[in-house]
Protein backbone atom coordinates (compact mmCIF):
# COMPACT_ATOMS: atom_id res chain seq x y z
CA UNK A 1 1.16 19.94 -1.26
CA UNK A 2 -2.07 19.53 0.56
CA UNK A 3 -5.51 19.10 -1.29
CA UNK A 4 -7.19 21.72 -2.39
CA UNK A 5 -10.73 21.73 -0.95
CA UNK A 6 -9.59 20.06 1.79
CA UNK A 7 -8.84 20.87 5.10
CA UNK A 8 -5.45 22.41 6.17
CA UNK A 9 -5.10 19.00 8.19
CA UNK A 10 -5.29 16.67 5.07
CA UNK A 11 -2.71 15.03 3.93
CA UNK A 12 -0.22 15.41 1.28
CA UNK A 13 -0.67 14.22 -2.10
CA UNK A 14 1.79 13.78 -4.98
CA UNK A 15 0.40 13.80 -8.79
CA UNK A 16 1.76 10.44 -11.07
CA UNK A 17 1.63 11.42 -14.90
CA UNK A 18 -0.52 8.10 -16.99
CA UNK A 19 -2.08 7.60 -20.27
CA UNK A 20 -5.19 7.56 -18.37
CA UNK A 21 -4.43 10.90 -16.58
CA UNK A 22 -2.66 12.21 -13.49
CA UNK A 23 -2.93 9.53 -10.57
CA UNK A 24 -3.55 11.53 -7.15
CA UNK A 25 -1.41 9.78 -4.32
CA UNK A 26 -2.66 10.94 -0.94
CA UNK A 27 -0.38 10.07 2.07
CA UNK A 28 -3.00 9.30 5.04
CA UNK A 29 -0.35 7.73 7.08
CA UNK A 30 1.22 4.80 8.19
CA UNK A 31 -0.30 2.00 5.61
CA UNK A 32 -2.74 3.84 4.92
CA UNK A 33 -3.22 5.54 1.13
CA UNK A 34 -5.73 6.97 -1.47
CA UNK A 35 -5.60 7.24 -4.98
CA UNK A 36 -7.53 9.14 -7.56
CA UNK A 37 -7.31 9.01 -11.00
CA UNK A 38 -10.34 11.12 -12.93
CA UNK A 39 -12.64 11.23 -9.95
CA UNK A 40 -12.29 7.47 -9.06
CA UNK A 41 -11.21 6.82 -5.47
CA UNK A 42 -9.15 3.94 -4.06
CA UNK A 43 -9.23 4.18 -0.69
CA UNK A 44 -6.05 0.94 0.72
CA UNK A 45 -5.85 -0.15 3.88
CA UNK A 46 -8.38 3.04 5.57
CA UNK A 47 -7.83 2.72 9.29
CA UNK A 48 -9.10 5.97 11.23
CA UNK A 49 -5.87 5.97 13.45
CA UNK A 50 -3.06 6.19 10.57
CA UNK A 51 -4.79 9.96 9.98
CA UNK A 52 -8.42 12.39 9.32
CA UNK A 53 -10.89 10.66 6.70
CA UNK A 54 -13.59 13.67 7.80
CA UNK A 55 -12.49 15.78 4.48
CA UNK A 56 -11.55 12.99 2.18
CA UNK A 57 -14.14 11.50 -0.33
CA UNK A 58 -16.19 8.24 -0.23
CA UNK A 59 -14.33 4.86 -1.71
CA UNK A 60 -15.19 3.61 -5.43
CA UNK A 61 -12.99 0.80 -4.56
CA UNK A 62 -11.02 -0.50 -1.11
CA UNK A 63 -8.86 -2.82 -0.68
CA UNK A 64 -7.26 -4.33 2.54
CA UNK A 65 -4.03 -6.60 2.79
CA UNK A 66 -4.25 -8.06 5.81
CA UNK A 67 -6.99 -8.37 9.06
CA UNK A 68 -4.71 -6.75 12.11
CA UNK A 69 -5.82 -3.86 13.10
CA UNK A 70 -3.41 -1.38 11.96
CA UNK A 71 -4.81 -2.06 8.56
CA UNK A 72 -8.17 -2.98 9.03
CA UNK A 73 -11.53 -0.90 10.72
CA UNK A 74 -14.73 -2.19 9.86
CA UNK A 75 -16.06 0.67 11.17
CA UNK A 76 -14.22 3.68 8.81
CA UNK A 77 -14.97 0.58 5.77
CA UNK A 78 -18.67 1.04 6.45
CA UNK A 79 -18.05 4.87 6.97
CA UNK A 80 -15.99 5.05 3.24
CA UNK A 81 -18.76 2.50 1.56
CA UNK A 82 -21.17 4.28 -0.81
CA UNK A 83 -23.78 2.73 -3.02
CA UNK A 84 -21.63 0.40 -5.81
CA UNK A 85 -18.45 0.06 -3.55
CA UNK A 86 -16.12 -2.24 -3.93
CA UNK A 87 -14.28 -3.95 -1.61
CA UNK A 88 -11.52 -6.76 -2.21
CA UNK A 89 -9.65 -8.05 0.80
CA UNK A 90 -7.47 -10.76 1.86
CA UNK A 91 -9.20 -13.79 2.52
CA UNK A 92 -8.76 -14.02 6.10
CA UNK A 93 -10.50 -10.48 6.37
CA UNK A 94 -13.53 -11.70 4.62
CA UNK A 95 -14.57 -13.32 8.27
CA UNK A 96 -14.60 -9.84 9.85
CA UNK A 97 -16.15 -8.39 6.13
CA UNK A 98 -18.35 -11.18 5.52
CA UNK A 99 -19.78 -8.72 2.11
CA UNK A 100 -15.98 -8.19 0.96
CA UNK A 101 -14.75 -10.39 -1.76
CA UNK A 102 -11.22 -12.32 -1.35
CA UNK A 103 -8.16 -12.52 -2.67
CA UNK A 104 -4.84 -14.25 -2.44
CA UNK A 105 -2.00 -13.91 -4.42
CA UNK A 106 -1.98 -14.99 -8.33
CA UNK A 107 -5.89 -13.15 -8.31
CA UNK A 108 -6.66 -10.65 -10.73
CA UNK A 109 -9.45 -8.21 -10.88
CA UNK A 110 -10.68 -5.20 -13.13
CA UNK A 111 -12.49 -2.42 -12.46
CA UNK A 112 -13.31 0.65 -14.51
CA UNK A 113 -10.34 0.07 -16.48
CA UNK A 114 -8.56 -0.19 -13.66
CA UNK A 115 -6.50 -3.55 -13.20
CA UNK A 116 -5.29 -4.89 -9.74
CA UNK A 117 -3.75 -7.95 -9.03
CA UNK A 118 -2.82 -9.72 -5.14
CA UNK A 119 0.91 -10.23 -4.46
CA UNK A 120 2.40 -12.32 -1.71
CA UNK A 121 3.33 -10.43 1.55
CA UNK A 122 4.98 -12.45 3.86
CA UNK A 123 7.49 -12.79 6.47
CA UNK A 124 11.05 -15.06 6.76
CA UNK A 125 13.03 -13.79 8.95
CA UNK A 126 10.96 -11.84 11.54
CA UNK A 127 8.94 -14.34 13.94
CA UNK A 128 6.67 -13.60 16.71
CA UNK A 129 7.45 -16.72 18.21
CA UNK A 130 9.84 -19.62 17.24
CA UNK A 131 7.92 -20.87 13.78
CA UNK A 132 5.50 -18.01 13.90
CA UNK A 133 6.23 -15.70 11.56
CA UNK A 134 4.14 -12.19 12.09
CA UNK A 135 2.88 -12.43 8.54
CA UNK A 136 2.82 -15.78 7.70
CA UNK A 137 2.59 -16.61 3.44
CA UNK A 138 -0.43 -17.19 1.96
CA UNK A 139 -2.28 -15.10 4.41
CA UNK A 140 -1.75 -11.49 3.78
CA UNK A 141 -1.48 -9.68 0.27
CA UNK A 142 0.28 -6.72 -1.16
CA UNK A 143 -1.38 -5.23 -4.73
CA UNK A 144 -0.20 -3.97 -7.85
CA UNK A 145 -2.48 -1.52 -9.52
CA UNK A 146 -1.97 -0.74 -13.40
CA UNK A 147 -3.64 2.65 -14.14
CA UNK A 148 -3.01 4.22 -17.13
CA UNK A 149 -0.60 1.76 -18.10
CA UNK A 150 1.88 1.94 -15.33
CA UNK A 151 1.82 -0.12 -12.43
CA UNK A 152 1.73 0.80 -8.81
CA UNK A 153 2.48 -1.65 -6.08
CA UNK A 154 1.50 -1.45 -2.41
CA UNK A 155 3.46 -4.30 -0.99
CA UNK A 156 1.73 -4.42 2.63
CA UNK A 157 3.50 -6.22 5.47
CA UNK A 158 6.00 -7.86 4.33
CA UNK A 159 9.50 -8.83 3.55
CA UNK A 160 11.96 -8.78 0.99
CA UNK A 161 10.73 -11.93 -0.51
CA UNK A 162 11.82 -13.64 -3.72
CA UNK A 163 8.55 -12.45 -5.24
CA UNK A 164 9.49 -8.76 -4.17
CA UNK A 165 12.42 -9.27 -5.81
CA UNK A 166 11.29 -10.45 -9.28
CA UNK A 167 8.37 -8.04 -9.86
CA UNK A 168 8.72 -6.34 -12.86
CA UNK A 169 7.89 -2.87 -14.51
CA UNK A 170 7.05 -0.85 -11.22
CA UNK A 171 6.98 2.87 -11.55
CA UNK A 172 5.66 3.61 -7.99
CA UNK A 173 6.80 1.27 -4.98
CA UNK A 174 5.44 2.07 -1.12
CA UNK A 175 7.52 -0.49 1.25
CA UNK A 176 6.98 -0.91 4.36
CA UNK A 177 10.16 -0.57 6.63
CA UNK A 178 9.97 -1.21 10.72
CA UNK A 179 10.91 -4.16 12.95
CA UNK A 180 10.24 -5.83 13.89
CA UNK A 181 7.27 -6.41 11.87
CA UNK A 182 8.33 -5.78 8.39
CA UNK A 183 12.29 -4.87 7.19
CA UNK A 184 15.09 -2.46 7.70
CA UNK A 185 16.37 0.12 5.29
CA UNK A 186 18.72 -2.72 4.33
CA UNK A 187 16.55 -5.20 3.12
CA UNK A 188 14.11 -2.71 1.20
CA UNK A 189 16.90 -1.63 -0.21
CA UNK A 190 17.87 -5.24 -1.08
CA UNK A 191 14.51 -5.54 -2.59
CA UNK A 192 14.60 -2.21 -4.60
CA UNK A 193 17.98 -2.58 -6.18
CA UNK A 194 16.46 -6.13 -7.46
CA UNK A 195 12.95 -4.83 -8.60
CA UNK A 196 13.99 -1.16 -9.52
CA UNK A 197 10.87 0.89 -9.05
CA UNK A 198 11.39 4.22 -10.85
CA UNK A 199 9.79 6.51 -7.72
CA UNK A 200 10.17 4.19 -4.20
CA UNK A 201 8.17 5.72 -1.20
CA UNK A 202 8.89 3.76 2.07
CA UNK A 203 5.84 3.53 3.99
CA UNK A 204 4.10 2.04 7.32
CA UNK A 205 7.83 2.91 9.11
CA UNK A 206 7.60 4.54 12.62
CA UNK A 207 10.62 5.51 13.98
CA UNK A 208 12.68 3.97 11.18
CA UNK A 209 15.78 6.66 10.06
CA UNK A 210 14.39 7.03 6.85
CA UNK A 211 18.04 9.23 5.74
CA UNK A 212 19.66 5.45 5.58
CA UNK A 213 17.16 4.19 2.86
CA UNK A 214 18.37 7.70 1.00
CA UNK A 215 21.66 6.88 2.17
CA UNK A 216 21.58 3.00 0.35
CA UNK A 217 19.81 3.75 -2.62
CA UNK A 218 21.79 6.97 -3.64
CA UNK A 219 23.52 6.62 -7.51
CA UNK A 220 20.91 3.34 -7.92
CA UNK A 221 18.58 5.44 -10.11
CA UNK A 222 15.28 4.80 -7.88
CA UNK A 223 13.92 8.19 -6.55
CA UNK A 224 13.04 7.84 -2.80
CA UNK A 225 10.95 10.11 -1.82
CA UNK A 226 10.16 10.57 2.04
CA UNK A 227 6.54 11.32 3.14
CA UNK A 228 4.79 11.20 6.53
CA UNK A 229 3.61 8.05 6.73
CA UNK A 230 4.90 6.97 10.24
């Protein structure tokens, strides 16, 4: 569906049933999301490339998981900031946001009765170089967001790490899936059969087939649902 009072050109958005209320997921693109639950707006990873901000509202609440550039523009930040915005990043993007506050994984924040807590987003097999990993640990995050009591988790750029792997209680899962950055169908898949999110979305996955994620995870019980977030 597309949002009402929007333009024709924004994106899609899927409605999450909560205690708290229905939790609008808009698909920007790429890594790029909002959610909305009772007029509060989380705005995660806004980059002005991944898709059209000009329609969408101001940010309550941002949050960034990692400084490259395909998650991170300063500019559309200060563009989605309104008075009382909030904006948590990881730490290394604090010294391009030097007003943002940090996180790293193990941190927990609340806002209006809204938990979100930093997860580990790393790399172990993919390497840019010999030793250099593209995301190295302890440097980017992923988040899981409880709203209404269920929990949402953006993983970032990442891998299917042991921490993936052991979350617990996830009803809505976005994983990334492209080399060679982040994984293949097989290795979200991996992660998903270990984690079991009730409603997985792969995200941030270019020219990735998504019909093989459908393909792996068919009879598992997790609903993947395909959006356009290339």
């Amino acid at each position: 569906m597309t949002t009402k009072g929007f333009s024709q050109d924004s994106p899609e958005y899927d409605k999450i049933p909560t205690n708290a209320g229905n939790v609008e997921i808009h698909f920007i693109g790429h890594g790029s999301l909002m959610f909305k639950l009772n007029g509060f707006v989380i705005h995660i990873d806004p980059v002005s490339s991944s898709g059209d901000y000009r329609f969408l509202p101001k940010a309550d609440l941002i949050l960034v998981t990692h400084e490259h550039s395909d998650h991170l523009d300063i500019n559309l930040i200060n563009e989605l900031k309104k008075d009382g915005t909030l904006v948590f990043t990881n730490e290394k993007s604090t010294e391009q946001i030097g007003w943002a506050a940090p996180m790293k994984a193990g941190d927990r924040q609340e806002v209006n009765g809204i938990v979100f807590e930093a997860v580990y987003a790393y790399n172990i097999v993919n390497m840019r170089s010999p030793g250099q990993p593209f995301h190295p640990k302890g440097s980017g995050i992923g988040y899981i967001l409880t709203m209404g009591g269920k929990r949402f988790y953006i993983a970032g750029d990442t891998e299917n790490t042991p921490e993936m792997k052991a979350l617990k209680d996830i009803e809505v899962a976005f994983l990334p899936m492209n080399l060679p950055y982040t994984m293949t169908p097989a290795m979200v898949a991996d992660a998903a059969k270990a984690f079991k999110p009730r409603i997985l979305y792969p995200y941030h996955y270019g020219d990735t087939d998504t019909e093989e994620i459908i393909s792996l995870l068919k009879g598992s019980g997790i609903e993947v649902r395909i959006r356009n977030m290339k």
